[in-house]
Protein backbone atom coordinates (compact mmCIF):
# COMPACT_ATOMS: atom_id res chain seq x y z
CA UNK A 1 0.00 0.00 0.00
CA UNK A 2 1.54 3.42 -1.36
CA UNK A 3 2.17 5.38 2.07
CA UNK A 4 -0.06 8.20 1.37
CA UNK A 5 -2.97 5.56 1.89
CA UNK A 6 -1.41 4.60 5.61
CA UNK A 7 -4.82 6.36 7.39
CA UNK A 8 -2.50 8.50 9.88
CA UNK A 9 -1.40 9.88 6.48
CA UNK A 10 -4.86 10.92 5.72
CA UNK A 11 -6.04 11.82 8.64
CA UNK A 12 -3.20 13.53 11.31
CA UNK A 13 -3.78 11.42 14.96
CA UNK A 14 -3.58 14.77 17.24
CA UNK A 15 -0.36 14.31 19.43
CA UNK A 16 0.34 14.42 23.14
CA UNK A 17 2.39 14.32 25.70
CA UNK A 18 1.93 10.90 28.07
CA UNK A 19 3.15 11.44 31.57
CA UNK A 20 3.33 7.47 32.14
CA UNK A 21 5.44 7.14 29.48
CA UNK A 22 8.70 9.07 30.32
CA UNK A 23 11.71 7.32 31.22
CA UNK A 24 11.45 8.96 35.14
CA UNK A 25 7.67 7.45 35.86
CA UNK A 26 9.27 4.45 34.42
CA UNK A 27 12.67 4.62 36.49
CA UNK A 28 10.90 4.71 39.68
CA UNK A 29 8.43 2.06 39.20
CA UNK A 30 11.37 -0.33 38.22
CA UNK A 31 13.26 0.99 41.39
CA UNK A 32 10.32 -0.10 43.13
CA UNK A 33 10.04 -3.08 42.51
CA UNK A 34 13.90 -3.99 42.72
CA UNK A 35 15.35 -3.42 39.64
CA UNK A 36 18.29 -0.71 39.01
CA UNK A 37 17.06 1.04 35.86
CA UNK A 38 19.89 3.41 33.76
CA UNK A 39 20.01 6.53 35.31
CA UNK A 40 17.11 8.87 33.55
CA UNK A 41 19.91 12.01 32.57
CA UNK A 42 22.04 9.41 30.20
CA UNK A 43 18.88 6.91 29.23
CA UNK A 44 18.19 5.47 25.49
CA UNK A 45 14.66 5.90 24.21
CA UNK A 46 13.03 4.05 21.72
CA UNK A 47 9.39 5.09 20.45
CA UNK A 48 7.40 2.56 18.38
CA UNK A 49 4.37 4.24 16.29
CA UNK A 50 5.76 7.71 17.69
CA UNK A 51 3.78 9.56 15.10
CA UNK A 52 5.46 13.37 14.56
CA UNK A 53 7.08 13.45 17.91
CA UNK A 54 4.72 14.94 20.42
CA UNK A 55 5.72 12.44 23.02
CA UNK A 56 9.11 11.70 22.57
CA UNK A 57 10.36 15.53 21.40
CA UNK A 58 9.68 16.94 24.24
CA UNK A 59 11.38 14.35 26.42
CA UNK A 60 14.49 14.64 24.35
CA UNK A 61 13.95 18.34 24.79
CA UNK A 62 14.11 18.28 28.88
CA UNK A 63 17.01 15.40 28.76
CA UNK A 64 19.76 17.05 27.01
CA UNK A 65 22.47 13.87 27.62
CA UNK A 66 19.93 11.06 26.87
CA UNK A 67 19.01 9.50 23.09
CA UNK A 68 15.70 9.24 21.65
CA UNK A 69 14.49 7.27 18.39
CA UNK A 70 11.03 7.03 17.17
CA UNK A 71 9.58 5.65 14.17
CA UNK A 72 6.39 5.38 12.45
CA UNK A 73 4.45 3.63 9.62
CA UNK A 74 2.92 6.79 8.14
CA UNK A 75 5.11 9.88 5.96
CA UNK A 76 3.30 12.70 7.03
CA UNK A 77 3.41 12.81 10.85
CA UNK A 78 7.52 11.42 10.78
CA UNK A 79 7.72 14.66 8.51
CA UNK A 80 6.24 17.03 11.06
CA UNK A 81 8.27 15.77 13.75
CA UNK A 82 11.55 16.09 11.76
CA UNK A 83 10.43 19.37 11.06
CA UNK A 84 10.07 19.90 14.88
CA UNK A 85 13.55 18.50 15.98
CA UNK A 86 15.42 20.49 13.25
CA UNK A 87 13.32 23.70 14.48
CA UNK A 88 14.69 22.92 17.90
CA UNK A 89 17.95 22.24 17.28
CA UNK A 90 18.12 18.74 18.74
CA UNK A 91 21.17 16.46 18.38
CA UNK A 92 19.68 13.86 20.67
CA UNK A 93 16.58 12.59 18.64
CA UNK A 94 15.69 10.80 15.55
CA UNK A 95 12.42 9.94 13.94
CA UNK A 96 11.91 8.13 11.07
CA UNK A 97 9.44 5.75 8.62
CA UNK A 98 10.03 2.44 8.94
CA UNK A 99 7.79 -0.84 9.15
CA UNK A 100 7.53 -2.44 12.72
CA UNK A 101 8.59 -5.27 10.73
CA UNK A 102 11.80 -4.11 9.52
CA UNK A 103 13.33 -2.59 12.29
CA UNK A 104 15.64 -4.81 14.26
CA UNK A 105 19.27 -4.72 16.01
CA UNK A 106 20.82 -1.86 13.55
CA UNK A 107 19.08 0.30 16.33
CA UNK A 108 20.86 -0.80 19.31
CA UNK A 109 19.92 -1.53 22.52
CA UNK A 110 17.48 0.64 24.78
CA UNK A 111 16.58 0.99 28.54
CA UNK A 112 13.30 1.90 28.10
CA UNK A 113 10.61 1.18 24.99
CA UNK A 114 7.46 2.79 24.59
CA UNK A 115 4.60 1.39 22.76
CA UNK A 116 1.38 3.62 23.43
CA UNK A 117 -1.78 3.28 21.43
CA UNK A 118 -0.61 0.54 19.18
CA UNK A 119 -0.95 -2.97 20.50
CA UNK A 120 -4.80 -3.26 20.56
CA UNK A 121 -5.03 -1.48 16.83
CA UNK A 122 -2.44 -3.97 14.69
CA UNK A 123 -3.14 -7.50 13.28
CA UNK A 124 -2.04 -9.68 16.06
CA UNK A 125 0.83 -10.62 14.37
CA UNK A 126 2.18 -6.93 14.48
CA UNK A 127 1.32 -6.77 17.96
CA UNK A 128 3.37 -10.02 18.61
CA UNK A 129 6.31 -8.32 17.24
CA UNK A 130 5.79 -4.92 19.11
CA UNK A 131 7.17 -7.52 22.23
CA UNK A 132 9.64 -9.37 20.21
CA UNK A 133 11.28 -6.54 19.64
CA UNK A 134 10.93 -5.40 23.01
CA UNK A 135 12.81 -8.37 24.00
CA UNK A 136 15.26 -8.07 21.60
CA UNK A 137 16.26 -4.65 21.89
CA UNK A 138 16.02 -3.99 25.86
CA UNK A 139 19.18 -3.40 28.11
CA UNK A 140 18.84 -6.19 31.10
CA UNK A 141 17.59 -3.62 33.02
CA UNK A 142 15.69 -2.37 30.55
CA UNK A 143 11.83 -1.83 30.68
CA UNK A 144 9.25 -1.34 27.96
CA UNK A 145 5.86 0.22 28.71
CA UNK A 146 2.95 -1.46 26.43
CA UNK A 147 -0.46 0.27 26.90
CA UNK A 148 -3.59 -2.01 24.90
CA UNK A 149 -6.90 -2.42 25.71
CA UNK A 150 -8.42 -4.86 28.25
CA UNK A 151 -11.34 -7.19 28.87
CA UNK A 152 -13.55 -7.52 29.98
CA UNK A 153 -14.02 -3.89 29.77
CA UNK A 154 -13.67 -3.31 26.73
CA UNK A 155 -16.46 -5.83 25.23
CA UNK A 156 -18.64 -2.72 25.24
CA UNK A 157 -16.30 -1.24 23.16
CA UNK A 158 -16.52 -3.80 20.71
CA UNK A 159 -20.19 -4.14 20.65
CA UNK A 160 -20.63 0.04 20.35
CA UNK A 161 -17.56 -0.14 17.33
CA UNK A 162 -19.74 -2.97 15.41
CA UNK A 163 -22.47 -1.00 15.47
CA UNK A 164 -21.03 2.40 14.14
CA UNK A 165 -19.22 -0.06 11.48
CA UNK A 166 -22.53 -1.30 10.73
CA UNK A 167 -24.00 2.09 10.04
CA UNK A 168 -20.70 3.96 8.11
CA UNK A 169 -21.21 1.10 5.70
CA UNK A 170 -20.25 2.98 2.18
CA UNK A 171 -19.37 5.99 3.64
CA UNK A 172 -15.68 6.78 2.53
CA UNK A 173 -15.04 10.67 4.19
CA UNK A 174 -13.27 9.79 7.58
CA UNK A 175 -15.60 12.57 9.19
CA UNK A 176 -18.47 11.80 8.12
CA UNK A 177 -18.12 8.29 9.33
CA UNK A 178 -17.76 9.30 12.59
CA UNK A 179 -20.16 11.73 12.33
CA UNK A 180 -23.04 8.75 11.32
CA UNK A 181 -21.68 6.35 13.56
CA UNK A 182 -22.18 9.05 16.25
CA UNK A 183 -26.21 9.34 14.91
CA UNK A 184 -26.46 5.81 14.94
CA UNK A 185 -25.42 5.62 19.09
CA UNK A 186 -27.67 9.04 19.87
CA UNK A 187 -30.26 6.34 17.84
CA UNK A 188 -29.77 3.74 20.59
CA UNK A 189 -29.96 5.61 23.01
CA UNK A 190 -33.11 7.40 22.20
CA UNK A 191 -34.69 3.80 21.41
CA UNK A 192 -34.17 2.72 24.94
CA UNK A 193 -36.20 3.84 28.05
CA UNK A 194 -34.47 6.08 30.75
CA UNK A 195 -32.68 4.72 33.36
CA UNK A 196 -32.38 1.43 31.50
CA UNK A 197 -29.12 -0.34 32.41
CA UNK A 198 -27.89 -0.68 28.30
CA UNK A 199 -28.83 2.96 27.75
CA UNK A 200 -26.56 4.44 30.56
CA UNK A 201 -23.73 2.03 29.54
CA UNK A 202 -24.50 3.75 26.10
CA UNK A 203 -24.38 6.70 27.18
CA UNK A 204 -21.05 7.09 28.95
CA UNK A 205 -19.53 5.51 25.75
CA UNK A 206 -20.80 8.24 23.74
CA UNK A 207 -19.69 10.63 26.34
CA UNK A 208 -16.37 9.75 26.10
CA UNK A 209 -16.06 9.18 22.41
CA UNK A 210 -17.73 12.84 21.46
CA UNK A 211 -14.99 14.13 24.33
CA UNK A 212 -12.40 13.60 21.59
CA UNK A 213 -11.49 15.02 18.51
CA UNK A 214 -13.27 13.81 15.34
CA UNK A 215 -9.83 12.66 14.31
CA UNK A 216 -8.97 10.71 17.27
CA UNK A 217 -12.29 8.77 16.90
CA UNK A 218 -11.56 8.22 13.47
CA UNK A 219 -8.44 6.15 14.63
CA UNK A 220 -9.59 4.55 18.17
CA UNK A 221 -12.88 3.37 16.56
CA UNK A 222 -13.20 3.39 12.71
CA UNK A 223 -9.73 1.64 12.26
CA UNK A 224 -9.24 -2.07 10.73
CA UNK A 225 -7.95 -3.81 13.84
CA UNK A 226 -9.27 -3.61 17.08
CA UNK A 227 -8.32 -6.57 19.69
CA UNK A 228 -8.45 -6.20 23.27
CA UNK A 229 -6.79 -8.72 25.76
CA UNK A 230 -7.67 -10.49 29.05
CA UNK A 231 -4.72 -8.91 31.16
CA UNK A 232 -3.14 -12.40 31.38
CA UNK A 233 -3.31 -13.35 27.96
CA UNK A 234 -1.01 -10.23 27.67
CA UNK A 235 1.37 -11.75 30.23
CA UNK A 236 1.16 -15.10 28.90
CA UNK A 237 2.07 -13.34 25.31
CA UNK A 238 4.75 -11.61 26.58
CA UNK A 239 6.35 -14.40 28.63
CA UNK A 240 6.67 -16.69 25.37
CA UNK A 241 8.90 -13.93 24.22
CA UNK A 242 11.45 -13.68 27.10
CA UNK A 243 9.26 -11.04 29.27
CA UNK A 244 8.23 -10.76 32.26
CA UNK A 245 5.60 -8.33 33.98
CA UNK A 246 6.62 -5.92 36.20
CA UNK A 247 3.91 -3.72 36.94
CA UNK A 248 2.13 -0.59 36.13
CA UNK A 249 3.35 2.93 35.69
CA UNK A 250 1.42 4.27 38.73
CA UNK A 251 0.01 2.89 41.73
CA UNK A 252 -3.49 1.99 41.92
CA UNK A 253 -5.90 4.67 43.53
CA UNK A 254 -7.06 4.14 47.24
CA UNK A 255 -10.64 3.32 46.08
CA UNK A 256 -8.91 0.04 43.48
CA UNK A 257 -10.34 -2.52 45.31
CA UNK A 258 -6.75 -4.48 45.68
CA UNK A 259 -6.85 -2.69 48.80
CA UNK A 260 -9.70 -4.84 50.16
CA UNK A 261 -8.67 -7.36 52.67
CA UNK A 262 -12.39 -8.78 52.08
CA UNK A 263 -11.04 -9.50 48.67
CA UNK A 264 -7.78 -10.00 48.76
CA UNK A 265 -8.21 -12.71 51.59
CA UNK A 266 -10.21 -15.10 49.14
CA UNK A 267 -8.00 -14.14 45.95
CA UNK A 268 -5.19 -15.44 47.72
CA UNK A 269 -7.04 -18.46 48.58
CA UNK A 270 -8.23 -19.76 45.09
CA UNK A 271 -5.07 -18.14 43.49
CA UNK A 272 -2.37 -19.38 46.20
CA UNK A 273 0.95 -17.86 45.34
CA UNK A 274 0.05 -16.66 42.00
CA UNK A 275 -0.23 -12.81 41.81
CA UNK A 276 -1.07 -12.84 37.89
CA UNK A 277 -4.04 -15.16 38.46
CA UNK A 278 -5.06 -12.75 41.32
CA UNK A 279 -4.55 -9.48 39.21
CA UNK A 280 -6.54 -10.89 36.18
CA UNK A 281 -9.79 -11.43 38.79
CA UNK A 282 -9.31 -8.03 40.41
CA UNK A 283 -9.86 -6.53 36.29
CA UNK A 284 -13.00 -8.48 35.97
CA UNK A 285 -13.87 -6.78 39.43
CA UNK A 286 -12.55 -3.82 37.99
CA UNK A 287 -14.66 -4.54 34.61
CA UNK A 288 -11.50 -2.99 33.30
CA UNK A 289 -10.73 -1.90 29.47
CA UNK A 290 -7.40 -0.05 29.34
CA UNK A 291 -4.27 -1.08 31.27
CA UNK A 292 -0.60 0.05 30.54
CA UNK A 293 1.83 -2.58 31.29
CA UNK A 294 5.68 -2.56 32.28
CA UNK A 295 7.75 -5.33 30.95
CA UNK A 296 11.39 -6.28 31.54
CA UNK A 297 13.48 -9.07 30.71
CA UNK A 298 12.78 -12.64 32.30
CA UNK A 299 14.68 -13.92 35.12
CA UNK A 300 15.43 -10.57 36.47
CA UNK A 301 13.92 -10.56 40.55
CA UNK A 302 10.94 -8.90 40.49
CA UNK A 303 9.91 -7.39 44.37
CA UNK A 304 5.81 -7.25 44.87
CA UNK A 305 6.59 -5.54 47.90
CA UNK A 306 8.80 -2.41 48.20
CA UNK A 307 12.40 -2.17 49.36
CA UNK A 308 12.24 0.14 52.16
CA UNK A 309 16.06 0.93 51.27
CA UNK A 310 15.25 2.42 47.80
CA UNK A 311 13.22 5.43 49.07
CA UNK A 312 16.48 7.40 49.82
CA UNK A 313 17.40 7.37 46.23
CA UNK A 314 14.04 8.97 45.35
CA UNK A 315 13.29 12.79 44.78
CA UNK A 316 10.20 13.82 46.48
CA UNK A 317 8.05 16.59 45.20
CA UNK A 318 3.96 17.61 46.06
CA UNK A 319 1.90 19.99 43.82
CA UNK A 320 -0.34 20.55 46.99
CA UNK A 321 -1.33 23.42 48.73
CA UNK A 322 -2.49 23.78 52.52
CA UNK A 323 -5.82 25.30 54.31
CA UNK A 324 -7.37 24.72 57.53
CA UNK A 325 -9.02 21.10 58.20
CA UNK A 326 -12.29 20.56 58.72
CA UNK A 327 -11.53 18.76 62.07
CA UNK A 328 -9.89 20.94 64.73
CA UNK A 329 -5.69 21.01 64.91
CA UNK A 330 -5.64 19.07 61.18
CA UNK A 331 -4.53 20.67 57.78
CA UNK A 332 -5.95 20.09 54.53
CA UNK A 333 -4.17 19.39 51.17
CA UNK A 334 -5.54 20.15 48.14
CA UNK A 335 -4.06 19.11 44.96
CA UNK A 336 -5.09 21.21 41.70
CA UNK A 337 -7.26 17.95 40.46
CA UNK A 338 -9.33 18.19 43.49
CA UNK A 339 -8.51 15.55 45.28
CA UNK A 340 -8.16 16.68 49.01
CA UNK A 341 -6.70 14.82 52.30
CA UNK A 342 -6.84 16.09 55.55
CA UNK A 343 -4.08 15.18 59.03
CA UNK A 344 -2.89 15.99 62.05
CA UNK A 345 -0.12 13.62 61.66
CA UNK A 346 3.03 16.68 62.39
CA UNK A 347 4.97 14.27 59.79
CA UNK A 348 2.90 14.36 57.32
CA UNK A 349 1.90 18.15 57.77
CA UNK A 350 5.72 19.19 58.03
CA UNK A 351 6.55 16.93 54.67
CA UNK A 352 3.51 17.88 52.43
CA UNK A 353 4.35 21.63 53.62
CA UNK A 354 7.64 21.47 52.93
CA UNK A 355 7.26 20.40 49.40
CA UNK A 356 5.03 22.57 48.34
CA UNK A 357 7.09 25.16 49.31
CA UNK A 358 9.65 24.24 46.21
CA UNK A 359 6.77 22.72 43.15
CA UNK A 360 7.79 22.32 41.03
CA UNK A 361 11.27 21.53 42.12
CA UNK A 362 11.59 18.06 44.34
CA UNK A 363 13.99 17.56 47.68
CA UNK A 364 16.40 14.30 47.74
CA UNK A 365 16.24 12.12 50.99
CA UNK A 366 19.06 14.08 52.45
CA UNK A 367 17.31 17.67 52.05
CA UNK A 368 13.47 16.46 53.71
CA UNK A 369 14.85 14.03 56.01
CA UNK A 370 16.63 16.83 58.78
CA UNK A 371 13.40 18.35 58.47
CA UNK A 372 11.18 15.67 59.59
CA UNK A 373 13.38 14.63 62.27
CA UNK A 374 12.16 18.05 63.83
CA UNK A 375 9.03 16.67 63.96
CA UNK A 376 9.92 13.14 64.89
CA UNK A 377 9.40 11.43 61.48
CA UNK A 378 12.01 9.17 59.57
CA UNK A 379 11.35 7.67 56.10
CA UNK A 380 12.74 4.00 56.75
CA UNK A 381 10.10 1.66 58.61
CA UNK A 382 7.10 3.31 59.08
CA UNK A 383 7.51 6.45 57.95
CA UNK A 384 8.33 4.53 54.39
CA UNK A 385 5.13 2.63 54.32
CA UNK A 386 3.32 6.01 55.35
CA UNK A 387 5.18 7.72 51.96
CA UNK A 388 3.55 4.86 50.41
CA UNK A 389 0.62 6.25 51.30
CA UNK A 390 1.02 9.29 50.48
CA UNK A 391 2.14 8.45 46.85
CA UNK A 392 -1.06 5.80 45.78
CA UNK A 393 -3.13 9.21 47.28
CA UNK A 394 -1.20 11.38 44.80
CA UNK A 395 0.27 13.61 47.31
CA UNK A 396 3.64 13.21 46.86
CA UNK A 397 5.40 12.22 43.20
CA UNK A 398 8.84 10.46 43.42
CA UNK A 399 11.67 10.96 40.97
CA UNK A 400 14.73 9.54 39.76
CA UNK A 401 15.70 12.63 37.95
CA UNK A 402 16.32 16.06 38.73
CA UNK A 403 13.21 18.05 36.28
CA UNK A 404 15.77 20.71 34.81
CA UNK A 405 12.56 23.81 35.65
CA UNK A 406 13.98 27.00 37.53
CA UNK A 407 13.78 27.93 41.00
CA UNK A 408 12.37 30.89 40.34
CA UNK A 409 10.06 33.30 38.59
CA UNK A 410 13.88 35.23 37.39
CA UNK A 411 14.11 38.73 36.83
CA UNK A 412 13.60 37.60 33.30
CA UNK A 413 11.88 34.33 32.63
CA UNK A 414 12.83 31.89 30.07
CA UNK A 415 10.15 29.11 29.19
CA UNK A 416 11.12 26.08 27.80
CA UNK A 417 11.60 26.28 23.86
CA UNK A 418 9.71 23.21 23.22
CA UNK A 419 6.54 24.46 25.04
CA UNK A 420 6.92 27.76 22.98
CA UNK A 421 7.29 25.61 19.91
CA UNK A 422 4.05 24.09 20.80
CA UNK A 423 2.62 27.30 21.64
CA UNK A 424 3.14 28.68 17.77
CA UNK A 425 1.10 25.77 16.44
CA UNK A 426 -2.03 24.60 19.16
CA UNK A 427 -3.39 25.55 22.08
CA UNK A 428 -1.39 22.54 23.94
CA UNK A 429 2.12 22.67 25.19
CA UNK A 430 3.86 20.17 27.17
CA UNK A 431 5.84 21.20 30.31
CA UNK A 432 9.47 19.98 31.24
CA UNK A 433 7.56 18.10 33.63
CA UNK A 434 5.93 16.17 30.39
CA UNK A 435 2.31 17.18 31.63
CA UNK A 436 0.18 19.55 29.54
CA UNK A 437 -1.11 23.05 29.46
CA UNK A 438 -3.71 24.65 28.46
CA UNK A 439 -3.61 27.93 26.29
CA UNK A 440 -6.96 27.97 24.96
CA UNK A 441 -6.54 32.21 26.66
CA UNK A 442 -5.14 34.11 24.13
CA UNK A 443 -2.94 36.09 26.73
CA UNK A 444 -1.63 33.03 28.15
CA UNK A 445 -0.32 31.88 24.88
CA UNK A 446 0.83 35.45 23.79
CA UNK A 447 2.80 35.13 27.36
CA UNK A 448 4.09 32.43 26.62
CA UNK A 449 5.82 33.46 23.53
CA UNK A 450 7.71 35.74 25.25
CA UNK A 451 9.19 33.97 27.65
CA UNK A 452 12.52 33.67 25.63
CA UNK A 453 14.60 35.21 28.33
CA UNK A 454 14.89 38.46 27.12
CA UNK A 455 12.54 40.02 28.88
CA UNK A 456 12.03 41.91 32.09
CA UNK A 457 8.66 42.53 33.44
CA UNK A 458 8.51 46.09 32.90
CA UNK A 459 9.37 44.92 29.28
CA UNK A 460 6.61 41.46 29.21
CA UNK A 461 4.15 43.88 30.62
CA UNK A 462 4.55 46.36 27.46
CA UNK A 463 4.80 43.81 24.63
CA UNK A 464 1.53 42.40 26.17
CA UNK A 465 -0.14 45.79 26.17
CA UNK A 466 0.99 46.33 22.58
CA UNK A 467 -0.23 42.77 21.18
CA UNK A 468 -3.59 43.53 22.84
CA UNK A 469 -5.20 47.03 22.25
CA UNK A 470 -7.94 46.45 23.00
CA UNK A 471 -7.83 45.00 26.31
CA UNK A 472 -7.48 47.74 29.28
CA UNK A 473 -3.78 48.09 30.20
CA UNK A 474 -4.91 47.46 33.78
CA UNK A 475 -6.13 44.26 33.31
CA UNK A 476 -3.34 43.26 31.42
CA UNK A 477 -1.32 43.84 34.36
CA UNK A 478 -3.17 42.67 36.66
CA UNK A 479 -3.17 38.88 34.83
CA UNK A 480 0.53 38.91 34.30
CA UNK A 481 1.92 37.97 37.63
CA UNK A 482 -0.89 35.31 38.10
CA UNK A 483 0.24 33.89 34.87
CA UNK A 484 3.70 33.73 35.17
CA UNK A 485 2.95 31.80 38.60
CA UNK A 486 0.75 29.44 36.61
CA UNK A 487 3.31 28.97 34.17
CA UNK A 488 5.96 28.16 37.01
CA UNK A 489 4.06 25.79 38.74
CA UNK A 490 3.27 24.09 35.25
CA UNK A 491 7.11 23.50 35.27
CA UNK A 492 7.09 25.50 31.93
CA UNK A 493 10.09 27.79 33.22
CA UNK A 494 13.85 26.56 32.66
CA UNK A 495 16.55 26.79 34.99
């Protein structure tokens, strides 16, 4: 097939960044659980199906002394992102077109392999190779992160995608496929009485499908190959080729019901001894349709639990900020997502507080841990299972890598080139932290621009006022301090 006809050539797959995928998430997850991962600052990246870089460039961008290859079936996107890394400057990435199939050891070995959005949407054979390769190209400490979708979740999926299939028969513009196939679900739904168990389940299909772009859709729903796996046919896949699963990029919420000693207690009874058995019947508790795996090399000891010992090799950092509790002598943390804990626990208060204090910036063991002593709190023993905590709430993110974002709002700011570059062209830009931002406000994105380190504030504040006449000078002002903090805490500033 000629490779204008590849459908990510006829239809650009918007880009993102994908937090799980960076080589720190994945660092610290294979710390974790007792491997010794290459050091994030000098790692080798590989990205399969990268499309035009909006994952990988930006990682390459933030880690200066690391390598990063990507590849993709389809001209047009591996043309955008060359575009992008020449724009940039970059001497530490590649992309280019190549066949999954004809890629092999002329690339070199890796320490960590990303394969996002790919392994449910390829003939299984493909997908086979996706961990072949993985095998084949890892360092042994390597780890590759494989996101697909999962049963039994995703049977819904399937029976909503026949059904659009069914009613884009002979329709050959992408959009207006999507278009009918969305008029054939707002059909259903309509058809069936309210509050009816199908109709809801419908309905928050729908919901999430018309959330996306029409593009996106396009891809996800309209393409030739959908298969989602049972989690431990996954496993089972991955073990025939030398693999071995080691977990998931983040920790399950407090509400996953692994927690649950009710169920846990019989799990381990049917399942003695074998934690992939166990995992699989927590998913159908779960009913759950997306998982993104971690993989390394077989053979290599694999911890379930967590090595005290490792924490002190950890950054810690919290994006929380501190009011009153609800319950007399207690402080509550609020993180910008919403989610909200409250404690009177002085090490807790005294590590969450301290923390914030330098977001986006994290402290090593050695910098928190004279602080906490104040206060009677040590991370080994207890205090380590109580970080534990802390992290599967989301209230404190470890690191393996120092995030290269400034201390400081400086006298004049300098945001990172990448998120300017991303700036010119959407209303997305990724941070150094490899989250997102949005810049849907015009005076946000105009800031942004800006930012090139040439600028005082006396100086932003004028260039702002002249790019927007119409807007009262006072106003301007009065939003340009609030953004630059937003942009700081966004981790969008360089050192």
């Amino acid at each position: 097939m000629p490779a204008a006809q590849e459908p990510h050539d006829v239809v650009a797959y918007p880009g993102y960044s994908y937090p799980n995928t960076h080589p720190d998430r994945l660092a610290v997850m294979g710390m974790l659980h007792g491997l010794t991962p290459a050091p994030v600052e000098r790692c080798r990246v590989l990205e399969v199906a990268c499309g035009d870089g909006s994952n990988l460039v930006p990682m390459a961008y933030a880690i200066p002394s690391g390598e990063f290859v990507g590849f993709d079936l389809a001209h047009e996107p591996v043309k955008r992102g060359q575009e992008r890394i020449r724009e940039l400057g970059l001497t530490n990435a590649r992309i280019f077109q190549s066949n999954l199939l004809e890629v092999g050891t002329e690339l070199g070995e890796f320490d960590y392999i990303i394969a996002h959005g790919f392994y449910s949407w390829v003939p299984p054979q493909v997908a086979d190779h996706i961990l072949a390769l993985c095998e084949k190209l890892l360092t042994p400490q390597g780890i590759a992160f494989v996101s697909y979708c999962a049963l039994p979740g995703s049977y819904l999926r399937l029976m909503l995608r026949d059904m659009m299939l069914f009613r884009a028969q002979g329709i050959q513009d992408p959009k207006q496929q999507v278009l009918a196939g969305f008029d054939s679900m707002h059909f259903l739904v309509a058809a069936r009485p309210e509050g009816d168990p199908h109709r809801v389940l419908i309905e928050e299909q729908l919901k999430r499908m018309e959330s996306h772009s029409l593009a996106a859709t396009y891809h996800d729903e309209f393409c030739a190959d959908y298969h989602p796996v049972h989690f431990i046919d996954f496993v089972h896949r991955a073990e025939k080729h030398g693999l071995q699963y080691l977990g998931e990029p983040v920790l399950p919420p407090p509400p996953d019901p692994g927690y649950r000693a009710d169920l846990r207690a019989p799990l381990e009874s049917a399942y003695s001894g074998d934690t992939l058995q166990q995992e699989q019947m927590l998913d159908f508790i779960r009913i759950r349709s997306y998982r993104e795996s971690l993989l390394c090399k077989a053979g290599l000891p694999v911890r379930s639990d967590f090595a005290v010992e490792r924490f002190r090799e950890f950054l810690l950092a919290s994006q929380s900020s501190s009011e009153p509790g609800k319950e007399p002598g207690s402080t509550a943390f609020v993180l910008p997502g919403g989610i909200r804990m409250e404690s009177n626990h002085p090490g807790v208060v005294r590590l969450l507080e301290e923390l914030s204090k330098v977001w986006p910036r994290a402290m090593s063991f050695s910098e928190i841990a004279p602080r906490l002593a104040e206060v009677g709190l040590s991370l080994d023993g207890d205090g380590a299972a109580l970080l534990i905590r802390l992290t599967v709430s989301k209230m404190v993110e470890l690191r393996a890598w120092r995030v290269p974002v400034a201390d400081a709002i400086s006298d004049r700011p300098r945001a990172s080139a990448c998120s300017r570059q991303e700036g010119r062209q959407g209303t997305i830009a990724t941070t150094l932290l490899h989250s997102t931002i949005n810049l849907e406000d015009p005076k946000v994105r105009s800031l942004l621009q800006l930012l090139d380190g040439t600028r005082n504030r006396m100086e932003l504040l004028g260039a702002m006022v002249s790019e927007f006449p119409a807007v009262p000078p006072a106003e301007i002002e009065e939003g340009l301090d609030p953004n630059l903090r937003m942009l700081y805490a966004a981790g969008v500033l360089e050192a």
